[in-house]
Protein backbone atom coordinates (compact mmCIF):
# COMPACT_ATOMS: atom_id res chain seq x y z
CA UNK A 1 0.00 0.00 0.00
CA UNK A 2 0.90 3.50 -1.05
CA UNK A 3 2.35 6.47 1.62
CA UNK A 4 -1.10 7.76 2.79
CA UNK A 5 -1.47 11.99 1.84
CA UNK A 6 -3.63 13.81 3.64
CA UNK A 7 -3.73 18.10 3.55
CA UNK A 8 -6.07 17.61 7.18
CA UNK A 9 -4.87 19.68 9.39
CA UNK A 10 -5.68 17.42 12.71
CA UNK A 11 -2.93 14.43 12.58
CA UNK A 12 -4.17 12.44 14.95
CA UNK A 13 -7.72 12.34 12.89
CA UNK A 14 -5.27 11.66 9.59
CA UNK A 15 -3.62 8.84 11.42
CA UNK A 16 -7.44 7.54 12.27
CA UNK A 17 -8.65 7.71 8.63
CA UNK A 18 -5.62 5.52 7.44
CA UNK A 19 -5.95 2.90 9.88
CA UNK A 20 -9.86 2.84 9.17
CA UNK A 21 -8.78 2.56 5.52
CA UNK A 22 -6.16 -0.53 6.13
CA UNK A 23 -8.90 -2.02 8.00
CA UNK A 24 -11.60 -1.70 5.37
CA UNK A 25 -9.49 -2.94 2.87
CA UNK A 26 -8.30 -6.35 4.55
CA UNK A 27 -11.50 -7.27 5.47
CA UNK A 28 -12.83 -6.57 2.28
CA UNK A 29 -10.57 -8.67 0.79
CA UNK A 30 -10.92 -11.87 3.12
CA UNK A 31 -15.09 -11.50 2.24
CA UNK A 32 -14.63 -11.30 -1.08
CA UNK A 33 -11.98 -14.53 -1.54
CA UNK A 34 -14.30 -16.13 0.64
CA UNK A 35 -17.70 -14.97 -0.27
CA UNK A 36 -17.94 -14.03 -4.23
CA UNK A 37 -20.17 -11.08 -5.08
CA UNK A 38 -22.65 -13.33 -5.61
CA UNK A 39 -23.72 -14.51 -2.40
CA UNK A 40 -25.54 -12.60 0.13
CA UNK A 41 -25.36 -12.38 3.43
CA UNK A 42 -28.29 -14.99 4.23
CA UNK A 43 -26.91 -17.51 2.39
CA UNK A 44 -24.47 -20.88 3.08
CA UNK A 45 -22.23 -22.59 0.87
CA UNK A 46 -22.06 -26.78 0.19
CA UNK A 47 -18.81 -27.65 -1.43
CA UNK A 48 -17.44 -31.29 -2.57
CA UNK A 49 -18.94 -34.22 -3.39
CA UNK A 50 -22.13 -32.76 -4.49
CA UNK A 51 -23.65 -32.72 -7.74
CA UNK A 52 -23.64 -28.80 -8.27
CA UNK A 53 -21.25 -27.02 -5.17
CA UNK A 54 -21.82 -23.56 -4.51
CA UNK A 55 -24.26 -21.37 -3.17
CA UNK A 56 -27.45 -22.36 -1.42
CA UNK A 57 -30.27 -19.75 -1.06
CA UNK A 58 -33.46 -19.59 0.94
CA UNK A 59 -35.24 -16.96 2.40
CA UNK A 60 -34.85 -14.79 5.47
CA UNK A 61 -37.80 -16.88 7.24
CA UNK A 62 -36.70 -20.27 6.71
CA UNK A 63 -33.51 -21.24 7.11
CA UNK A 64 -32.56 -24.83 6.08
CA UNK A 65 -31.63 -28.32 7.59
CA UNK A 66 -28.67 -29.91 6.64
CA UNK A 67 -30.62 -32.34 4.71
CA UNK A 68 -32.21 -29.21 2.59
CA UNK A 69 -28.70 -27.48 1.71
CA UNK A 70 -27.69 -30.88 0.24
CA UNK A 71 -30.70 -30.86 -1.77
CA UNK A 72 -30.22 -27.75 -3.02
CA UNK A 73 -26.42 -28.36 -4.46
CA UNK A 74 -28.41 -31.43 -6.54
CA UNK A 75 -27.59 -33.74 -3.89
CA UNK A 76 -24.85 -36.24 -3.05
CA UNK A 77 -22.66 -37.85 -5.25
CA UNK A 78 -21.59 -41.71 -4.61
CA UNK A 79 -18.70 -40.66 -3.87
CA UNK A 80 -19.08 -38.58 -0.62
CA UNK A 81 -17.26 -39.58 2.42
CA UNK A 82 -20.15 -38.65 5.10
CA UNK A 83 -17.98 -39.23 8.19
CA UNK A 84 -15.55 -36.43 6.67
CA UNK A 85 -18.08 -33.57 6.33
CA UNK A 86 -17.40 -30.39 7.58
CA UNK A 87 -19.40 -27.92 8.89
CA UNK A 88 -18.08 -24.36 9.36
CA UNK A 89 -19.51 -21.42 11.39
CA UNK A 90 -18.54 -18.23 11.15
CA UNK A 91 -17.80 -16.72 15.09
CA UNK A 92 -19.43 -13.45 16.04
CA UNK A 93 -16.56 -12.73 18.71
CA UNK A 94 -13.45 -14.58 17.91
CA UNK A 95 -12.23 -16.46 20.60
CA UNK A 96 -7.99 -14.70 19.60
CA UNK A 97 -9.34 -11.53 18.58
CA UNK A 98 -6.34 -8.84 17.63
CA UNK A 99 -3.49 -12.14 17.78
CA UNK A 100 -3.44 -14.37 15.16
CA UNK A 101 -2.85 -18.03 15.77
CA UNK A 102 0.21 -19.90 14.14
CA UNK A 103 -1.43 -22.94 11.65
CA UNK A 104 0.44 -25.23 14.20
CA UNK A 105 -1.89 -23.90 16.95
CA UNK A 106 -4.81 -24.43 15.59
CA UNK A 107 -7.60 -26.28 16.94
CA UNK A 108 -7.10 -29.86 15.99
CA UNK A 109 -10.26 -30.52 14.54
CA UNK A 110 -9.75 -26.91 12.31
CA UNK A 111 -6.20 -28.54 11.19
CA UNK A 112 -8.04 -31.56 10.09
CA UNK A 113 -10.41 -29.61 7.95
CA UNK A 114 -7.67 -27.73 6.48
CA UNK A 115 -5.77 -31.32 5.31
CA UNK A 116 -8.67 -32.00 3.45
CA UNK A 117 -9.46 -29.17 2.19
CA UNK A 118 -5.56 -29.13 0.44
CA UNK A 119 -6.44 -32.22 -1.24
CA UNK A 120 -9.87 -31.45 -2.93
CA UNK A 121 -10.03 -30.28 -6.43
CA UNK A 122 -10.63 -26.90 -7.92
CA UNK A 123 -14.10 -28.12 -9.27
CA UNK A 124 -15.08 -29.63 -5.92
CA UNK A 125 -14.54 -25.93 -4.44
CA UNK A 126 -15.74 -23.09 -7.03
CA UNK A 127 -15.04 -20.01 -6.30
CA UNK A 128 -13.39 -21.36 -2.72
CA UNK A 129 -10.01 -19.82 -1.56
CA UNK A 130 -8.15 -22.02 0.85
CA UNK A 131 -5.55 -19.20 1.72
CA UNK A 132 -8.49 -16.85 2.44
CA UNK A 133 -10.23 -19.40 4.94
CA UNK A 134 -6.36 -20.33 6.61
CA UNK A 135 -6.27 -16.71 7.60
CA UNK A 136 -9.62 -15.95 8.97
CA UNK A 137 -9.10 -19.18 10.89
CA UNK A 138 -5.67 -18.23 12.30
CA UNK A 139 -7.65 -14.90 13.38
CA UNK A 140 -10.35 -17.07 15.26
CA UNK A 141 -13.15 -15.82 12.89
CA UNK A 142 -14.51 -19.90 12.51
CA UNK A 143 -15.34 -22.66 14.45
CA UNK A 144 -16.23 -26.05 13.52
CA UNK A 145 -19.46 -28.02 14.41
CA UNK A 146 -19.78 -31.42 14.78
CA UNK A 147 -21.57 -33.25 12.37
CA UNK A 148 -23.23 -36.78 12.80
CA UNK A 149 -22.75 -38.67 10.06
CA UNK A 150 -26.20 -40.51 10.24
CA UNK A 151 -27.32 -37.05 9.53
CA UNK A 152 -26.15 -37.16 6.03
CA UNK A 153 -26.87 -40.32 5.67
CA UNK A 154 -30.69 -40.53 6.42
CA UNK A 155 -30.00 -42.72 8.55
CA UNK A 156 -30.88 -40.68 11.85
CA UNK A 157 -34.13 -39.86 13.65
CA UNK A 158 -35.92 -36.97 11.99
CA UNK A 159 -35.54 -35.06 15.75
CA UNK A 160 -31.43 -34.98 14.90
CA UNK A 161 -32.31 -34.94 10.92
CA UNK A 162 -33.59 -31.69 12.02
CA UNK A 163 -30.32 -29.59 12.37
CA UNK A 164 -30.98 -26.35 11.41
CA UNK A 165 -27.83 -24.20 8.92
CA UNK A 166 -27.13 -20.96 9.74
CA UNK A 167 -26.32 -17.45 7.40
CA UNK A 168 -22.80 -17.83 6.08
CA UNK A 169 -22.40 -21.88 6.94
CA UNK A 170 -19.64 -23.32 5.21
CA UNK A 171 -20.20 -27.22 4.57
CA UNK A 172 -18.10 -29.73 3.30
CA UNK A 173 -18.52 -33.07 1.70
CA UNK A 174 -15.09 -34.78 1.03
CA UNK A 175 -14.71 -37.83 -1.38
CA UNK A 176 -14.18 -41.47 -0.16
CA UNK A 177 -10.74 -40.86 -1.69
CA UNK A 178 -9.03 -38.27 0.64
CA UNK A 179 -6.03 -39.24 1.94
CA UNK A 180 -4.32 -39.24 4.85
CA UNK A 181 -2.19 -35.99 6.63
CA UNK A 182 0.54 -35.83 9.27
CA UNK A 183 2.11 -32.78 11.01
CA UNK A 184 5.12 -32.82 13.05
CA UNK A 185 6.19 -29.89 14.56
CA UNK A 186 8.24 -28.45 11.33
CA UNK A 187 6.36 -30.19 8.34
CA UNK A 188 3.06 -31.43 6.58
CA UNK A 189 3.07 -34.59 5.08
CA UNK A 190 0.01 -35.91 2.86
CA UNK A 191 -0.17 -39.87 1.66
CA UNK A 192 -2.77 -41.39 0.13
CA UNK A 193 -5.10 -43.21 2.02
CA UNK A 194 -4.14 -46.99 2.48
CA UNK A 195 -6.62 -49.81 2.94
CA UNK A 196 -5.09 -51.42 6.44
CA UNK A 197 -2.54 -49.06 7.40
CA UNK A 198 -1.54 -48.97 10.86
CA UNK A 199 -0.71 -45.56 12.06
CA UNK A 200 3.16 -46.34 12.47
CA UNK A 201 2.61 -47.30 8.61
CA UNK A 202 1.86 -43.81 7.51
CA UNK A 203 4.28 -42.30 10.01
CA UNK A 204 7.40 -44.70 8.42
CA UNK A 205 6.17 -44.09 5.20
CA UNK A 206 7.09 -40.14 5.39
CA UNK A 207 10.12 -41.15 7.14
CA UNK A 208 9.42 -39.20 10.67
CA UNK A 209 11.54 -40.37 12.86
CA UNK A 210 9.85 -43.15 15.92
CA UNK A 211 9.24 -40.64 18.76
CA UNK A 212 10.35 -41.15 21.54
CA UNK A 213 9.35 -38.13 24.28
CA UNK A 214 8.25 -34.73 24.55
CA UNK A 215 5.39 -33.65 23.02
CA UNK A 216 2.34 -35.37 22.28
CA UNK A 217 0.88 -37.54 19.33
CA UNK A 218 -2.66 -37.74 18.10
CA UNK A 219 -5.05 -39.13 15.96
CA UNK A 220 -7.74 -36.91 14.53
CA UNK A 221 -10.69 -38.45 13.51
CA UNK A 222 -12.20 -37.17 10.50
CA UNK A 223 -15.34 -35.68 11.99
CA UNK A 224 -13.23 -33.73 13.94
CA UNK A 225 -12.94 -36.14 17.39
CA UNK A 226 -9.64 -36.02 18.96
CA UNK A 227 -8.08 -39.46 20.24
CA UNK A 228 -4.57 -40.05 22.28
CA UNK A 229 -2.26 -41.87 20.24
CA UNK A 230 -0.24 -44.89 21.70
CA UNK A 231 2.71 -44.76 19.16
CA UNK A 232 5.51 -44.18 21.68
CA UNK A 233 8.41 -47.47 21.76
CA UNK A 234 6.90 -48.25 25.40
CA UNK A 235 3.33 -48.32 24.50
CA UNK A 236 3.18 -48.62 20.63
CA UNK A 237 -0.63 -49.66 19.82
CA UNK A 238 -1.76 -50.73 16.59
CA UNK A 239 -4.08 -48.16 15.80
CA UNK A 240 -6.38 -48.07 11.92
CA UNK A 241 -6.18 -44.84 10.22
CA UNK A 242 -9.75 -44.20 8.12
CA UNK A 243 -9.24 -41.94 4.93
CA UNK A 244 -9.55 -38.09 5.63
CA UNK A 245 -7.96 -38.40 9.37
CA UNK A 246 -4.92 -36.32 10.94
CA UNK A 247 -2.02 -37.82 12.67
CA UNK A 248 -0.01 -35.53 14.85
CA UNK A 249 3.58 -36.60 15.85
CA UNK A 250 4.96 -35.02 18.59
CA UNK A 251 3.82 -31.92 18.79
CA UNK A 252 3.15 -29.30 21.87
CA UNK A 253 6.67 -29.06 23.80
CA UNK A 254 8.35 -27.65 20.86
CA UNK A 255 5.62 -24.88 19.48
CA UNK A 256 4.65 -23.77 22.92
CA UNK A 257 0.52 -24.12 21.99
CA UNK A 258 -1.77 -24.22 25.29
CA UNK A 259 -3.75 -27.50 25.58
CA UNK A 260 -6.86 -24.71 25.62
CA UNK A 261 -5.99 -23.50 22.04
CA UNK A 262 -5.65 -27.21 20.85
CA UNK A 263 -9.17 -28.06 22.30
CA UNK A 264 -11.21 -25.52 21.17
């Protein structure tokens, strides 16, 4: 951005006329990669393995069910991993407002959603910009909701079929085909998803070294569900891996994240 001119003569209303300025033009920016001129405020968005992703609309009295958004993207495709959907809500008061969070701080289940989200296609996600939603999550501006996958399914009683979207929902529908991610304190590692792989599998097959302390390892579930994982030489568990989930290797000691932040 350009030196800022002003002939005002008050510089402390100047220096409050630029900063209003910077402001409006980030956040226009983060709306717009997000949220294409197209879509209004009361409306969600259904991305992935649905026949026609984009933009649902309905109006200002009815809002939909989960069910209904689906419908109105054309429905699901036989490919769509149910147990992987993902649900975002945008967060009236973030929860880190005014200090960003490092990626590596993230909420685990946000992480999750943003290893899938790297390995979706361009036509799964019109319009969609993955660098756009990174930063509004680092600023705390999302959270994401749990989603049964009976839900999706039909498989659930209409009482919990009954799940009502909200203005500016962000859901997801992965493919059965989404692989697998790890993070270790320094790196990101994505494999494809391998019918009975053990977790150690996946860990040896991106060469990360067998931890051995500090730290903390995890398996993220792809709804989102956070699980200890027994991978250390003492108490090494077999453990399955489903497609779409997140293994952490020992991270915590070395990033300095609160178990609060992780948990959220």
């Amino acid at each position: 951005m350009g030196t800022y001119h002003s002939h005002l003569p008050n510089q402390r209303v100047n220096q409050l006329f630029k900063k209003i300025g910077v402001i409006y033009a980030f956040v226009s920016t983060l709306l717009t990669g997000l949220y294409p001129s197209t879509a209004s405020a009361s409306d969600l968005r259904v991305y992935g393995a649905v026949h026609q992703p984009g933009v649902v609309e309905w109006g200002a009295e009815h809002a939909p069910t989960l069910e209904q958004a689906i419908a109105g993207v054309g429905g699901l495709r036989d490919d769509a991993f149910l147990w992987g959907a993902i649900l975002l809500r945008s967060q009236a008061m973030p929860s880190q407002a005014g200090a960003a969070q490092s990626l590596q701080c993230l909420p685990w289940r946000l992480q999750q959603a943003l290893g899938v989200l790297a390995q979706m296609s361009a036509d799964d996600l019109p319009g969609f910009s993955l660098e756009v939603l990174t930063a509004q999550m680092q600023a705390g501006q999302w959270q994401r909701v749990f989603v049964n996958s009976l839900i999706l399914g039909g498989s659930a009683s209409d009482a919990a079929g009954s799940m009502v979207m909200q203005a500016g929902d962000v859901l997801v529908i992965p493919r059965r085909s989404i692989g697998v991610t790890q993070v270790t304190a320094k790196n990101t590692y994505q494999l494809p998803y391998r019918p009975g792989w053990l977790a150690h599998d996946y860990r040896r097959a991106a060469r990360i070294g067998a931890p051995w302390w500090g730290g903390v390892d995890r398996l993220i579930l792809p709804d989102g569900q956070a699980h200890l994982l027994n991978a250390r030489f003492w108490n090494d568990h077999p453990t399955a891996v489903p497609p779409g989930a997140l293994l952490v290797w020992k991270v915590g000691a070395q990033t300095g994240c609160s178990a609060q932040q992780r948990s959220q």
